[in-house]
C-alpha atoms as a PDB file:
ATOM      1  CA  UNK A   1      20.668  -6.800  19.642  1.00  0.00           C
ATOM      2  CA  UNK A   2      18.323  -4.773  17.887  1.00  0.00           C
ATOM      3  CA  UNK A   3      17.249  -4.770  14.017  1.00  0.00           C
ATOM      4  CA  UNK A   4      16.029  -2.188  11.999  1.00  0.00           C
ATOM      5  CA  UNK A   5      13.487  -2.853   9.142  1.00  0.00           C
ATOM      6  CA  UNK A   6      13.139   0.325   6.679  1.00  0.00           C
ATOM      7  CA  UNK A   7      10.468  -0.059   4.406  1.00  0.00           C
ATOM      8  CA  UNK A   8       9.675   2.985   1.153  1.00  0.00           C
ATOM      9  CA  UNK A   9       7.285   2.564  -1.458  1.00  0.00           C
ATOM     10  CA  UNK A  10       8.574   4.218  -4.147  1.00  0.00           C
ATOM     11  CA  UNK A  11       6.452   5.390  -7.215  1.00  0.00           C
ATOM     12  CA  UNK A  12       8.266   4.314 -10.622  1.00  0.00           C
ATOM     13  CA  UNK A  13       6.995   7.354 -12.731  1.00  0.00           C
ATOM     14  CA  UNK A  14       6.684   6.172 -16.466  1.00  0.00           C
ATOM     15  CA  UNK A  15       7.671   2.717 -16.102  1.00  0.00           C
ATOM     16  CA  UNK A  16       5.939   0.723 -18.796  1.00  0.00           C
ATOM     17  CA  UNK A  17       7.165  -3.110 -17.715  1.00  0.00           C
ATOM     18  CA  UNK A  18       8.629  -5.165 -15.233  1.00  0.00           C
ATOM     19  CA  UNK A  19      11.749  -5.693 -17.129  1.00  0.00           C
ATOM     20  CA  UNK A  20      12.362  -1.622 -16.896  1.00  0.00           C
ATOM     21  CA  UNK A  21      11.213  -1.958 -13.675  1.00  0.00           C
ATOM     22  CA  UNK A  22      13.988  -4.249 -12.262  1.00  0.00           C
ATOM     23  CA  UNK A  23      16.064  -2.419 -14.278  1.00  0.00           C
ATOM     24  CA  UNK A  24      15.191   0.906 -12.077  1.00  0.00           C
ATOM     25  CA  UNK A  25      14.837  -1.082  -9.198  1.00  0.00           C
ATOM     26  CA  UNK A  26      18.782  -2.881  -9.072  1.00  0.00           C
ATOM     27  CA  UNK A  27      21.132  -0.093  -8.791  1.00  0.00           C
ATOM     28  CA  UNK A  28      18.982   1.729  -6.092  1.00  0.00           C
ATOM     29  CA  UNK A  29      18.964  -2.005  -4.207  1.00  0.00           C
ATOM     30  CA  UNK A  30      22.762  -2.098  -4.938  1.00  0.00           C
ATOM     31  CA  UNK A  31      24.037   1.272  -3.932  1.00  0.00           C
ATOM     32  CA  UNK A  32      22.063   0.932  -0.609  1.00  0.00           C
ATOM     33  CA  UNK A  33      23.604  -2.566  -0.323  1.00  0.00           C
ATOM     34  CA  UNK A  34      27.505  -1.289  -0.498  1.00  0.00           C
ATOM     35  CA  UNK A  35      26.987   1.974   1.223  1.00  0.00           C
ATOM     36  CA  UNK A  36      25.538   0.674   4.337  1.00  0.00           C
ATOM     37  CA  UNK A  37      25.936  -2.478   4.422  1.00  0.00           C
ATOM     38  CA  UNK A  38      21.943  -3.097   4.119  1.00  0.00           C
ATOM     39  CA  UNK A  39      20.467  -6.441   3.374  1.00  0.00           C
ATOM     40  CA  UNK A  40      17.952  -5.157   0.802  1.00  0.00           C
ATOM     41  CA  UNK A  41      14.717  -6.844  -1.624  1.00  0.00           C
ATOM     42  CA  UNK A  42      11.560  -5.879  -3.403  1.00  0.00           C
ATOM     43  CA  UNK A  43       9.075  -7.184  -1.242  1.00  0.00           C
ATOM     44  CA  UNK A  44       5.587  -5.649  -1.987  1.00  0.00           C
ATOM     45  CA  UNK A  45       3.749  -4.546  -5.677  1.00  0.00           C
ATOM     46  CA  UNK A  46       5.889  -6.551  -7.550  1.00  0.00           C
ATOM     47  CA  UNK A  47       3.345  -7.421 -10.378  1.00  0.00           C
ATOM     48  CA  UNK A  48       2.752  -3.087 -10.433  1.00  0.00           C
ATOM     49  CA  UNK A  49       4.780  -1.623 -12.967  1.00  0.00           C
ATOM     50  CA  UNK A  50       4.628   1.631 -11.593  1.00  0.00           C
ATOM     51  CA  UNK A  51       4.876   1.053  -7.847  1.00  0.00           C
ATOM     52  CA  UNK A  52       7.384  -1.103  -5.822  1.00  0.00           C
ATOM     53  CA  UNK A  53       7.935  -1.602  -1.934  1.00  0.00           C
ATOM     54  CA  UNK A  54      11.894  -2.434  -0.914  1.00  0.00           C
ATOM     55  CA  UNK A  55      12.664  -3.496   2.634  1.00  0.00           C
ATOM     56  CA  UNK A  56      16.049  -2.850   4.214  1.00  0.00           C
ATOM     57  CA  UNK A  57      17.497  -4.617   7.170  1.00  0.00           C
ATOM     58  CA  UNK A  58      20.420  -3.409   9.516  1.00  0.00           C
ATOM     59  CA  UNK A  59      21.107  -5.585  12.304  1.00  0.00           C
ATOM     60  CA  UNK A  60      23.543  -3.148  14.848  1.00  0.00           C
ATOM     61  CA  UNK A  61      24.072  -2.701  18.571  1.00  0.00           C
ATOM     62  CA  UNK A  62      22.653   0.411  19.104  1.00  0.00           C
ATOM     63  CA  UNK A  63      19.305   1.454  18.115  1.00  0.00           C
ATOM     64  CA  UNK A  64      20.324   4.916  17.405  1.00  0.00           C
ATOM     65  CA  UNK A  65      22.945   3.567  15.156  1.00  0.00           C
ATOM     66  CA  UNK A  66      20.109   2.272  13.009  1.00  0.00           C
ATOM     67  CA  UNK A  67      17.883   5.263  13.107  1.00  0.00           C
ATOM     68  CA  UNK A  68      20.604   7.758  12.098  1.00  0.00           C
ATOM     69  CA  UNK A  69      21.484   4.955   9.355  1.00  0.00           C
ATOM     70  CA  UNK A  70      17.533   4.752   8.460  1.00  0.00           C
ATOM     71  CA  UNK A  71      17.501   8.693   8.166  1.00  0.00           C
ATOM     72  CA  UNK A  72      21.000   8.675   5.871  1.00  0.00           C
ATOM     73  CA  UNK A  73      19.095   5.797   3.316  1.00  0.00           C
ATOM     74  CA  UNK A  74      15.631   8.332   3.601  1.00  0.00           C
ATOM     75  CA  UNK A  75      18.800  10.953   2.324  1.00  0.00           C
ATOM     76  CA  UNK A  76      19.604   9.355  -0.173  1.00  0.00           C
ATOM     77  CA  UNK A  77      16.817   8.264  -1.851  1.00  0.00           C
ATOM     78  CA  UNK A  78      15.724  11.620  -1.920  1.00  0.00           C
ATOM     79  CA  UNK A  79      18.823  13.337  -3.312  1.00  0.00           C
ATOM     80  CA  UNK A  80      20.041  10.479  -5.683  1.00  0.00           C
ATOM     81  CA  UNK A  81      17.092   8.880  -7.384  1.00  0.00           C
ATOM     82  CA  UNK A  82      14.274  12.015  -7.353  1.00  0.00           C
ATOM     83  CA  UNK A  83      12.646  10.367 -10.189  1.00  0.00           C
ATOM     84  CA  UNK A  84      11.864   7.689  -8.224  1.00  0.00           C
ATOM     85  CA  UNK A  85       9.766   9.268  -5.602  1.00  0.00           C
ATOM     86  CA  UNK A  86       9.120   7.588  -2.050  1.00  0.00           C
ATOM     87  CA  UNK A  87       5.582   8.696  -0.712  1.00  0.00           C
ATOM     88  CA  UNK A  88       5.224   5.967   1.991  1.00  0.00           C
ATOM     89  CA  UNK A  89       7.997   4.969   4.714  1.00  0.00           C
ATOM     90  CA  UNK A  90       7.927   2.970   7.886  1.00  0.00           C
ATOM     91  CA  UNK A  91      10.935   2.192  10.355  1.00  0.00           C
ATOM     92  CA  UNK A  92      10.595  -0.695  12.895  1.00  0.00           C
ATOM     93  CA  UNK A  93      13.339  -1.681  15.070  1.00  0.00           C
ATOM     94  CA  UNK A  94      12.784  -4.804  16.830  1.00  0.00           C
ATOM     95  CA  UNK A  95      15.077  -5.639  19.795  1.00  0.00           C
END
């Protein structure tokens, strides 16, 4: 069964502590959570206010299941949190 591992680096644009910074960070984790069903955590710069690295995984039985789902969470980023840019992404799928 394969597994897909998304991982974005977002860029928290005039965050000024980590307190805001969860605060950002939670309903992006959520959303992504309940709309795909996405095991989701912060898992790189988390002493950087201004920076933070979330890692989704999708376990599925098709890999192209999890790259169309990968694509759909890239979406959405994008359209629903734009002040929250991501400039690096990575998809791994592990079978």
């Amino acid at each position: 069964m394969p597994v897909g591992i998304f991982t974005f680096t977002l860029r928290l644009i005039g965050c000024s502590s980590l307190k805001e910074k969860r605060g950002r960070l939670k309903p992006i984790l959520h959303s992504l959570q309940r709309h795909y069903n996405l095991s989701t955590a912060e898992t790189g710069h988390q002493d950087a206010w201004q920076q933070s690295e979330i890692t989704c995984a999708l376990a599925c039985s098709d890999a192209r299941v999890i790259e169309r789902v990968y694509q759909q969470v890239k979406n959405e980023l994008a359209l629903n949190w734009p002040e929250e840019p991501v400039f690096s992404e990575q998809l791994e799928i592990v079978s």
